[in-house]
Protein backbone atom coordinates (compact mmCIF):
# COMPACT_ATOMS: atom_id res chain seq x y z
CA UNK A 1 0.00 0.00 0.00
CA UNK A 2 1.82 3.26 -1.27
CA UNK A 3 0.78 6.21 1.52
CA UNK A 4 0.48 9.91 0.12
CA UNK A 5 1.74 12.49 1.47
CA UNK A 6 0.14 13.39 4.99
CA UNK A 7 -1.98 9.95 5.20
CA UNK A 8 -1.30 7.97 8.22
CA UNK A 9 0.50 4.35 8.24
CA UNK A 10 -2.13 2.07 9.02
CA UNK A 11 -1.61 0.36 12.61
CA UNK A 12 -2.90 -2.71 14.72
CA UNK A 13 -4.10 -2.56 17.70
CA UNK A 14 -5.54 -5.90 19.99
CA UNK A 15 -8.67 -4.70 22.36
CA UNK A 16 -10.60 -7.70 23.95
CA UNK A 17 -13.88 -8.92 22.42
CA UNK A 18 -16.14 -6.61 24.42
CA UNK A 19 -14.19 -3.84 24.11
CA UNK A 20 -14.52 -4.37 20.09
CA UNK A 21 -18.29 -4.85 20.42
CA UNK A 22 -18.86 -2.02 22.17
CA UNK A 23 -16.59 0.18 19.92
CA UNK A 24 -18.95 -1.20 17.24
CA UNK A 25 -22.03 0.04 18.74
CA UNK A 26 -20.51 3.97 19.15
CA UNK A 27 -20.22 3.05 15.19
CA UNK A 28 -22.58 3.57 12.44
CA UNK A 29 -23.32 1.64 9.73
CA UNK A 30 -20.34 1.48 7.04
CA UNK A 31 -18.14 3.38 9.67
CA UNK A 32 -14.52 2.27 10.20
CA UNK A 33 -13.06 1.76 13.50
CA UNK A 34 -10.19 4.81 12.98
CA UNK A 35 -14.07 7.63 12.56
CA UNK A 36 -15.55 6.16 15.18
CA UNK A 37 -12.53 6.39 17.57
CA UNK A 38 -11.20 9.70 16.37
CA UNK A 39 -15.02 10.82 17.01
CA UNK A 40 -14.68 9.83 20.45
CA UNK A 41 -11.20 11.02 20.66
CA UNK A 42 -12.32 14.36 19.61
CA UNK A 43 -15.88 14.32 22.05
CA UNK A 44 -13.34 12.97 24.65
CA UNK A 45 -11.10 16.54 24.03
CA UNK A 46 -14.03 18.87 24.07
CA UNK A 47 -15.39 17.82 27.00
CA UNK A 48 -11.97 17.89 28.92
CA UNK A 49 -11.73 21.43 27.95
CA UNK A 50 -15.08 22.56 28.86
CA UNK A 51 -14.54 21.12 32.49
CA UNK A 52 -11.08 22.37 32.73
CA UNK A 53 -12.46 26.11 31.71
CA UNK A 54 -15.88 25.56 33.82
CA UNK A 55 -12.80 25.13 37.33
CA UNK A 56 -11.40 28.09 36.15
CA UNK A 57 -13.84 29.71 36.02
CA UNK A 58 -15.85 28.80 39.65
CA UNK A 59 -14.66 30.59 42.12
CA UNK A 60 -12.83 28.69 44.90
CA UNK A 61 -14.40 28.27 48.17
CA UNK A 62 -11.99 30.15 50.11
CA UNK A 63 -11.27 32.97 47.86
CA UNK A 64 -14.90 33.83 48.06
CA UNK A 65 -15.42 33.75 52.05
C-alpha cells in the first residue's frame, strides 16, 4: 500500500472482544473503526476542555469567604 503524502501508516491494535463490540455500537453503519474512535477522541477533548475552563472559572471556596 503506497501512503500519500500526509496519510497515516495504518496500525494494529488488539482490544478484547467486548471492548470491540462495544466500539462497534458507538459506530454507524459502514463506519470504520479509525471515525468512530477519532469521534470519540475528539468528544473525549471537548469535554476535557469545557470542564477544565468551567474550574477556572468557579470561584474557589476560600477565595470567596
Amino acid at each position: 500500500m503506497k501512503l500519500m503524502k500526509g496519510e497515516n501508516k495504518p496500525t494494529t491494535l488488539t482490544l478484547n472482544e467486548k471492548t470491540k463490540e462495544q466500539l462497534a455500537e458507538l459506530g454507524k453503519k459502514g463506519e470504520t473503526f479509525d471515525t468512530i474512535l477519532q469521534r470519540v477522541i475528539g468528544n473525549s477533548a471537548r469535554l476535557c476542555d469545557k470542564n477544565n475552563n468551567q474550574s477556572q472559572e468557579e470561584p474557589n471556596e476560600e477565595e470567596s469567604n
